[in-house]
C-alpha atoms as a PDB file:
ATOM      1  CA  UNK A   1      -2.339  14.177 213.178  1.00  0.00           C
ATOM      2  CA  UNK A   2      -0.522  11.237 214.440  1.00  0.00           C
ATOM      3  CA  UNK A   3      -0.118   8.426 212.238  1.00  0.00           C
ATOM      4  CA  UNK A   4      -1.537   6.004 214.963  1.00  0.00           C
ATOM      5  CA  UNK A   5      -4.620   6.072 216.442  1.00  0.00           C
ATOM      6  CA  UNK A   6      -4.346   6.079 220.570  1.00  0.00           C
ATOM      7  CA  UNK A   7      -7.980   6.303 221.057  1.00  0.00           C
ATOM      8  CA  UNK A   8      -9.302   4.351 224.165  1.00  0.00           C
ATOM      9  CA  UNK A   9      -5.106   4.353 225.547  1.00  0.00           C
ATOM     10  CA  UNK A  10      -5.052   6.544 228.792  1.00  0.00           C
ATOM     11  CA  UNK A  11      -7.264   9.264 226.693  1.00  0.00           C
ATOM     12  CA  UNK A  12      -8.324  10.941 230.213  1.00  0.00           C
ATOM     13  CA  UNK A  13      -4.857  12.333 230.316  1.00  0.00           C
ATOM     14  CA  UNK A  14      -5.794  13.971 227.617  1.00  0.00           C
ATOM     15  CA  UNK A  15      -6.267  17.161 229.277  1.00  0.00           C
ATOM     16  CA  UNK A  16      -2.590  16.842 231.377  1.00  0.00           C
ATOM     17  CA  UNK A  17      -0.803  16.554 227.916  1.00  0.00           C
ATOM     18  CA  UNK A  18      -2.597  19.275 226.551  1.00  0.00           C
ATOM     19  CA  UNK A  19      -1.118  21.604 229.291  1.00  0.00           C
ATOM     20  CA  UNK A  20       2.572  19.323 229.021  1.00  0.00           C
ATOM     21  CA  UNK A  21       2.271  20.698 225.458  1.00  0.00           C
ATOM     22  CA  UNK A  22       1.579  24.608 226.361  1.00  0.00           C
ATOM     23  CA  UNK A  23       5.029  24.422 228.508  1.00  0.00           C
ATOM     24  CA  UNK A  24       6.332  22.643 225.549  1.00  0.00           C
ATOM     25  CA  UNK A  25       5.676  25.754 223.224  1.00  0.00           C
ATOM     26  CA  UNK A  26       6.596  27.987 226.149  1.00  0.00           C
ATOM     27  CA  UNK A  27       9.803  26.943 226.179  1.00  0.00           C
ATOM     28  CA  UNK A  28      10.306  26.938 222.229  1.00  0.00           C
ATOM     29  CA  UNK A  29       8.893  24.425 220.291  1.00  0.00           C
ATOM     30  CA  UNK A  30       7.455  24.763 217.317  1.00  0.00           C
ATOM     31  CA  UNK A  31       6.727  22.563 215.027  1.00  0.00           C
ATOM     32  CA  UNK A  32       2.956  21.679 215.312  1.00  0.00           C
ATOM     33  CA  UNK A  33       3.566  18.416 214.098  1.00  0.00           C
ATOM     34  CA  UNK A  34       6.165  17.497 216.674  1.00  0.00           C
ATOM     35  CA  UNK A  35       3.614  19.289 219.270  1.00  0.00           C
ATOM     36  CA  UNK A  36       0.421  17.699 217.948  1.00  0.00           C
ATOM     37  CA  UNK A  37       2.973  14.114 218.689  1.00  0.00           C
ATOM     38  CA  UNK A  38       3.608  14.772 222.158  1.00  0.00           C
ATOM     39  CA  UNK A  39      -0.267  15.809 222.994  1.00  0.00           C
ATOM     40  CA  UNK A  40      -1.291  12.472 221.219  1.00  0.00           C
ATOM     41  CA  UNK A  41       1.486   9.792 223.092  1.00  0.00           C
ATOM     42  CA  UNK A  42       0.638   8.768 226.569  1.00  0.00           C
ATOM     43  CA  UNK A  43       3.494   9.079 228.127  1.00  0.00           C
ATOM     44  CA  UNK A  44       2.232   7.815 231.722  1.00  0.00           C
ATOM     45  CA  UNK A  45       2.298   4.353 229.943  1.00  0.00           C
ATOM     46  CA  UNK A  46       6.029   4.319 229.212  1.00  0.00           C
ATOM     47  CA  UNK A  47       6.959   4.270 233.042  1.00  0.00           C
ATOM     48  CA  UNK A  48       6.409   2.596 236.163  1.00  0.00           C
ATOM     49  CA  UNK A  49       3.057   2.598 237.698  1.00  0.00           C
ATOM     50  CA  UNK A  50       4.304   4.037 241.154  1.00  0.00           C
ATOM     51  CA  UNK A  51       4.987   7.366 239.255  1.00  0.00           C
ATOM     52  CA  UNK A  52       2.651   8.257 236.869  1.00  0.00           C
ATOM     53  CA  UNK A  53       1.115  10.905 238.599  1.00  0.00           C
ATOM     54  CA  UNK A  54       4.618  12.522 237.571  1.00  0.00           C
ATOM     55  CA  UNK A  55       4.379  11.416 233.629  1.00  0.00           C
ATOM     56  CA  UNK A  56       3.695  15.242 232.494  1.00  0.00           C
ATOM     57  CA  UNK A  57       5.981  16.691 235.126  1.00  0.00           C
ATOM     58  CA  UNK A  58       8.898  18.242 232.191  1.00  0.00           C
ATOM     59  CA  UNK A  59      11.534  16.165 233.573  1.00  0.00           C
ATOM     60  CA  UNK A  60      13.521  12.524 233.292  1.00  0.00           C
ATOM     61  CA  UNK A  61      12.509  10.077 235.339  1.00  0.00           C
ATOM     62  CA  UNK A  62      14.116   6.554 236.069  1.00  0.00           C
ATOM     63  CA  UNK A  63      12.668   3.359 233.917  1.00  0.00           C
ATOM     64  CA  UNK A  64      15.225   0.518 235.587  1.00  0.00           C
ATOM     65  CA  UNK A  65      18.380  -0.658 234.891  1.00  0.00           C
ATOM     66  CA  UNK A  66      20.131   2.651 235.193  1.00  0.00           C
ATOM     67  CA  UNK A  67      18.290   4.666 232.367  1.00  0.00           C
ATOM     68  CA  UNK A  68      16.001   7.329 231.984  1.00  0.00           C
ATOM     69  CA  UNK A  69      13.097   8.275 230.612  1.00  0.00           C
ATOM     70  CA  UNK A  70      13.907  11.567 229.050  1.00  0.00           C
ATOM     71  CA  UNK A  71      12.584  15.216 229.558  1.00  0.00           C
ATOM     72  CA  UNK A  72       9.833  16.233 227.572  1.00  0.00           C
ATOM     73  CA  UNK A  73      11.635  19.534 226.383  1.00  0.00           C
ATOM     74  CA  UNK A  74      14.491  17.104 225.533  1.00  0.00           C
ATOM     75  CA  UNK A  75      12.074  14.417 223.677  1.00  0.00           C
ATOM     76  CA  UNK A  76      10.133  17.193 221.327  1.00  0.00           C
ATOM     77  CA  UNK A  77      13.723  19.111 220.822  1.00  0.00           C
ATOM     78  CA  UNK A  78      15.367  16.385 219.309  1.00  0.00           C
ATOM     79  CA  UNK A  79      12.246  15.378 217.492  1.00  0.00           C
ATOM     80  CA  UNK A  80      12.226  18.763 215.955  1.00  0.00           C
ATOM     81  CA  UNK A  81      15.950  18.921 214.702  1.00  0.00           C
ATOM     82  CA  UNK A  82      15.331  15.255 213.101  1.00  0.00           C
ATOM     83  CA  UNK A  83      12.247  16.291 211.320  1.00  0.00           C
ATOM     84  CA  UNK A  84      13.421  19.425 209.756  1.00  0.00           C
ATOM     85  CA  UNK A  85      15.102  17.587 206.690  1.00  0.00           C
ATOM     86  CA  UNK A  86      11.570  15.373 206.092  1.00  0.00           C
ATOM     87  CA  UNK A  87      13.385  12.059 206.843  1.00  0.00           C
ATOM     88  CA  UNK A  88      11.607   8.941 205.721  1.00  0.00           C
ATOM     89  CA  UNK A  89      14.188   6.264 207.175  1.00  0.00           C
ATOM     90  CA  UNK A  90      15.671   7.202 210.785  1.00  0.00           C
ATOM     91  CA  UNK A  91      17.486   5.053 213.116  1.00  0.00           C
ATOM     92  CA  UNK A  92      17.190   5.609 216.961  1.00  0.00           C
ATOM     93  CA  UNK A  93      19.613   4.457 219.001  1.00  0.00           C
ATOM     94  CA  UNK A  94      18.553   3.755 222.658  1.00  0.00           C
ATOM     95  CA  UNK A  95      15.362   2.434 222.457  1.00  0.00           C
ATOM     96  CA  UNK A  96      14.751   2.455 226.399  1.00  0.00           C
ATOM     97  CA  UNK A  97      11.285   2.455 227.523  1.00  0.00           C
ATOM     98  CA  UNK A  98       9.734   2.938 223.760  1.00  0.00           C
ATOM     99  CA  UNK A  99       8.320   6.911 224.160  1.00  0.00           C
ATOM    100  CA  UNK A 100      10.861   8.505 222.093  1.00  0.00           C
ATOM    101  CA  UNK A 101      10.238   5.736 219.842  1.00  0.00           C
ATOM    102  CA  UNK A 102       6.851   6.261 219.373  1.00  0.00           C
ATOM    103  CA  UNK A 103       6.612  10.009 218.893  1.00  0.00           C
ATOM    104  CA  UNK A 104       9.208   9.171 216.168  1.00  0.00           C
ATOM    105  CA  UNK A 105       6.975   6.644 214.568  1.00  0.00           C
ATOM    106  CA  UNK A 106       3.997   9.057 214.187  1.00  0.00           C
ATOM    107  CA  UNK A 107       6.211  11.486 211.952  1.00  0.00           C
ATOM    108  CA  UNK A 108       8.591   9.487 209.782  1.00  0.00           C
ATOM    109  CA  UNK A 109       7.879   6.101 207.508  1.00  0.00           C
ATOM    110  CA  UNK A 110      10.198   3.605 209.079  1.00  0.00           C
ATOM    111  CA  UNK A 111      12.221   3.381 212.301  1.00  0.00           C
ATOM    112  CA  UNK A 112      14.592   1.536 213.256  1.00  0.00           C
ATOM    113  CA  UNK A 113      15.791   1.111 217.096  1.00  0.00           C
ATOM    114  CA  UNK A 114      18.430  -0.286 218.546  1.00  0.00           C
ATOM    115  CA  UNK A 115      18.580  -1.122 222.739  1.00  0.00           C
ATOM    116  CA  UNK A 116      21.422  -2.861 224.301  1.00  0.00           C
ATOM    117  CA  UNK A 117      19.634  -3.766 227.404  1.00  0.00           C
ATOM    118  CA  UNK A 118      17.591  -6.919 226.585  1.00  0.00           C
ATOM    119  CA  UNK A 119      15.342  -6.542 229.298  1.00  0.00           C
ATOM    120  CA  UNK A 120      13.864  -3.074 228.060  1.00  0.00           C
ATOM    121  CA  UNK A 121      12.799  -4.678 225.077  1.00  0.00           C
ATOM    122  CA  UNK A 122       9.862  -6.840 225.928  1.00  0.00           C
ATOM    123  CA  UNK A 123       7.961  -3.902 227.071  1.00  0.00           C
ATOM    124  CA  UNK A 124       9.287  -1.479 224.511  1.00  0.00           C
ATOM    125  CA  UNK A 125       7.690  -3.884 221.899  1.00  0.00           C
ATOM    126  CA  UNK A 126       4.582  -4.112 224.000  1.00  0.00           C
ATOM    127  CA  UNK A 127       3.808  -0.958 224.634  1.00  0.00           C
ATOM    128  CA  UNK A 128       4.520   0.502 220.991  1.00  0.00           C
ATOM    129  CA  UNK A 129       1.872  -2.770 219.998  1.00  0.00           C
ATOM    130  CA  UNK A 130      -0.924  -1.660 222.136  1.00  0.00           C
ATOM    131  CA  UNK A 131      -0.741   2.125 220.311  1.00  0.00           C
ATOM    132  CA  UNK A 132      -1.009   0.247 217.022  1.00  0.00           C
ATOM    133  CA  UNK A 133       2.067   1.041 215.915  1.00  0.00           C
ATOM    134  CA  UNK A 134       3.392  -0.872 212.581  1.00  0.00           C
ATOM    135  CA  UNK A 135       6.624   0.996 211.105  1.00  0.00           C
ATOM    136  CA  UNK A 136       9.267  -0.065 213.592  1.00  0.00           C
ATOM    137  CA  UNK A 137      11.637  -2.860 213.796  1.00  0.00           C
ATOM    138  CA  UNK A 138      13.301  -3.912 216.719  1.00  0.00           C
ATOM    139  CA  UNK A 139      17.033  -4.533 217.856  1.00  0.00           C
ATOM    140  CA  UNK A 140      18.852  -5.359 220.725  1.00  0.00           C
ATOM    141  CA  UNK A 141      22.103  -4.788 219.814  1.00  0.00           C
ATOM    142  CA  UNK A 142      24.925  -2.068 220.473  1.00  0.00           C
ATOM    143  CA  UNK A 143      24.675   1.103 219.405  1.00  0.00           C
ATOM    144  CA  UNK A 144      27.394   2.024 218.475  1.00  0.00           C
ATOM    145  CA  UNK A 145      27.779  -0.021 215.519  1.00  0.00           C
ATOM    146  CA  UNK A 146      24.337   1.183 214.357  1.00  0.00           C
ATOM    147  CA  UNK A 147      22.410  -1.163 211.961  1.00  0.00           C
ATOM    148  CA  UNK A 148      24.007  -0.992 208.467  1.00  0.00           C
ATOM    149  CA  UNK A 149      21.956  -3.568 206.756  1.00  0.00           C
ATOM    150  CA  UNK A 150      19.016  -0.969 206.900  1.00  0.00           C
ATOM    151  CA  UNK A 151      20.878   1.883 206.053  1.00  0.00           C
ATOM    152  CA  UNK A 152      21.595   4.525 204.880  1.00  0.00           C
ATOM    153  CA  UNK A 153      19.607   6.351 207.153  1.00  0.00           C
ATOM    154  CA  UNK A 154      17.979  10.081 206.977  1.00  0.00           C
ATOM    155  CA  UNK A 155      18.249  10.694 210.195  1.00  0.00           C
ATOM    156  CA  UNK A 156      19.880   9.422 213.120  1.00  0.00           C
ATOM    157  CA  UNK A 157      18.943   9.490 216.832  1.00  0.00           C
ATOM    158  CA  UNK A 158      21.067   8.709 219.481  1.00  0.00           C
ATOM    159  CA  UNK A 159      19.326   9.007 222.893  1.00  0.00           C
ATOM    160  CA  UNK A 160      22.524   8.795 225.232  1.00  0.00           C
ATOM    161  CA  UNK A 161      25.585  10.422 225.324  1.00  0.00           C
ATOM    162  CA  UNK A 162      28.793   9.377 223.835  1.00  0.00           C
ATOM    163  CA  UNK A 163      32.123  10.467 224.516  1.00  0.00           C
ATOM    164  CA  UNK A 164      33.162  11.073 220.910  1.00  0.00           C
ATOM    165  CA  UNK A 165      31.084  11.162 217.619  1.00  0.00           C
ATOM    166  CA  UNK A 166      30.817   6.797 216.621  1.00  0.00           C
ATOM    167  CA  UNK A 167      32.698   6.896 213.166  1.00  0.00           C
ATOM    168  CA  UNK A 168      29.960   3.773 212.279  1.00  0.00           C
ATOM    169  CA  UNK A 169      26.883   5.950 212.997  1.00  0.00           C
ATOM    170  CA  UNK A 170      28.556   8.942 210.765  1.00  0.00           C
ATOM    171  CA  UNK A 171      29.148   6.512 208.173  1.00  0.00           C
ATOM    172  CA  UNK A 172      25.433   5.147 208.170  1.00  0.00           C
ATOM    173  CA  UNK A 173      23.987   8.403 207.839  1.00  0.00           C
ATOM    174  CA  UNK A 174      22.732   9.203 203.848  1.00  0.00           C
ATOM    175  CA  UNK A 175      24.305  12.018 202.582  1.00  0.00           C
ATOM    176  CA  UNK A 176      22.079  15.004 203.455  1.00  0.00           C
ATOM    177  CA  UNK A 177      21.051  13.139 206.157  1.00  0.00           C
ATOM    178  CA  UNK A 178      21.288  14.348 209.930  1.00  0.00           C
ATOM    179  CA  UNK A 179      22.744  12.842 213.590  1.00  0.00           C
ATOM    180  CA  UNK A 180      21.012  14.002 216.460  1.00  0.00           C
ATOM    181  CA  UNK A 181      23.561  13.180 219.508  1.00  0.00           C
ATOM    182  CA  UNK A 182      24.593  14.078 222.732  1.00  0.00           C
ATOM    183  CA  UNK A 183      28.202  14.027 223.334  1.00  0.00           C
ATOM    184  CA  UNK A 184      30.594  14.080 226.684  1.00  0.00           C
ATOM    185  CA  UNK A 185      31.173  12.832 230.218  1.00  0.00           C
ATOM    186  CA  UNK A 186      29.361  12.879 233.093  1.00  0.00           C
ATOM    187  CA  UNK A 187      29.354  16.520 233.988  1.00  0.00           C
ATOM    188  CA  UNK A 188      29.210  18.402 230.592  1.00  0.00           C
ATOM    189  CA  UNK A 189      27.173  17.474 227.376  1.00  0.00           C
ATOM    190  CA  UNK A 190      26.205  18.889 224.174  1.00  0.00           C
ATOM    191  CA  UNK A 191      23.403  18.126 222.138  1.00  0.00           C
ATOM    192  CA  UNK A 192      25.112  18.067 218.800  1.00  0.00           C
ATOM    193  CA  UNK A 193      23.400  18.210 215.008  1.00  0.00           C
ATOM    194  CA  UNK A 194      25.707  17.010 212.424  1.00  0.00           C
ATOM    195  CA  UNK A 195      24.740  17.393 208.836  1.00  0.00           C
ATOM    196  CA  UNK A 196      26.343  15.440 205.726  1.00  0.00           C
ATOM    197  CA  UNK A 197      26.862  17.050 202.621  1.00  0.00           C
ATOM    198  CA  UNK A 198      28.536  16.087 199.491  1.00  0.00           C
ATOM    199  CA  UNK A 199      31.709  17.637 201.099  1.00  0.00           C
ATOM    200  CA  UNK A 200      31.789  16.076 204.221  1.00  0.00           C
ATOM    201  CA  UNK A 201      29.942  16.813 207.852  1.00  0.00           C
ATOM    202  CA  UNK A 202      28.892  20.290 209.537  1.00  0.00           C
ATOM    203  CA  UNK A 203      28.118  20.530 212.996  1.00  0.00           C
ATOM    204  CA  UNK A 204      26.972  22.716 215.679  1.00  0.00           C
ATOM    205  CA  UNK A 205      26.049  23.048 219.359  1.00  0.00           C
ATOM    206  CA  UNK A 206      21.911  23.042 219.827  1.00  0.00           C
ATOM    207  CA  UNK A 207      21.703  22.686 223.573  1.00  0.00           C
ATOM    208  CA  UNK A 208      23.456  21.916 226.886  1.00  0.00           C
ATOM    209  CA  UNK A 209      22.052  18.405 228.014  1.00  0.00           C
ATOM    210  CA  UNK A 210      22.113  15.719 230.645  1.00  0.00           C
ATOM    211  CA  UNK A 211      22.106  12.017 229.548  1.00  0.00           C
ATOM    212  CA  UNK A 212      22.900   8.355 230.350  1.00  0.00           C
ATOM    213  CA  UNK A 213      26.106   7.237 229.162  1.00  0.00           C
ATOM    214  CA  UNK A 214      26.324   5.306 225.804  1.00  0.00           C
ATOM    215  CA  UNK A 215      27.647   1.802 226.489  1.00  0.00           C
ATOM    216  CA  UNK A 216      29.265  -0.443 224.189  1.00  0.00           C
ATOM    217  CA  UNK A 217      28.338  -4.180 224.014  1.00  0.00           C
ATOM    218  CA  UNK A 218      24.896  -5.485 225.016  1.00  0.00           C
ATOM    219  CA  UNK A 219      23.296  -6.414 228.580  1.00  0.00           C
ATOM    220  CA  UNK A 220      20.763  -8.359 230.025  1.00  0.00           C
ATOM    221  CA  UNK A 221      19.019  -6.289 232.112  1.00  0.00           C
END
């Protein structure tokens, strides 16, 4: 069960993110917990009016300033690489519209997220307020430098695609801890899981994705 209750928020979707959820496992997920999350948050409030008859449509759709919200598949993936290890502290890094954000928040203690465009925030903060959400705190800030004072983190999420691995977000992660991150240009990404062990980091290849680039530096909108 979620960890927030989103009774009375855009329940008469219910039925749409039941069937969102049935493509979901379809397609390979499955963790219940990560599929009982994305049945209980309503997406269609994390974007635009003008197209939320397309919230439970398995795709990415555009949230302003040049980013994404992204794919469902993508969303409960991710999720479900972070949560294997039982992380209590995560980091997210791209905080964007707040949905990633708040299927995080129904699994793990704390998060922390991090969005470099200021003008996301306001809403992101909103948004994950009206689903009574309690166990984030907010940044806007660049990502790529993570947030150190909080860490070290279980688990990292980074929710837009760098061209190399950030050495700061490696060195943030808790040992036994796990990054979540796409990596490459424009045309070719890889969702990447890196693992650190007393020895060092192991990685691997989980997925071919398609992502926003990871800026440096912060923006106003």
């Amino acid at each position: 069960m979620s960890r927030f209750d989103m009774q009375g928020i855009g329940m008469t979707s219910q039925r749409t993110r039941d069937r969102l959820v049935a493509r979901l496992r379809d397609k390979g997920i499955r963790s219940e917990l990560v599929l009982s999350q994305m049945a209980s948050v309503p997406r269609h409030i994390f974007i635009e009016e003008a197209l939320a008859h397309r919230a439970y449509e398995d795709t990415a759709l555009p949230i302003g300033h040049g980013q994404t919200i992204s794919q469902p598949f993508v969303v409960a993936l991710m999720t479900q690489l972070l949560i294997e290890g039982k992380p209590s502290r995560v980091l997210e890094v791209g905080s964007g519209c707040g949905y990633q954000t708040a299927v995080l928040a129904g699994l793990v203690d704390k998060v922390r997220t991090i969005e470099r465009i200021q003008a996301h925030m306001p809403q992101c903060k909103a948004r994950l307020a009206a689903l009574g959400i309690k166990n984030v705190l907010f940044k806007v800030g660049d990502g790529y430098e993570g947030w150190p004072v909080h860490g070290p983190f279980d688990a990292i999420m980074v929710t837009a695609a760098a061209p190399v691995l950030p050495q700061l977000l490696l060195e943030q992660l808790a040992i036994g801890g796990r990054l979540i991150i796409p990596i490459g240009g424009d045309e070719v990404q890889e969702l990447r899981v890196i693992d650190r062990t007393q020895d060092g980091y192991r990685e691997r290849v989980e997925e071919h994705v398609r992502f926003v680039p990871l800026m440096k530096g912060v923006a106003l909108g």
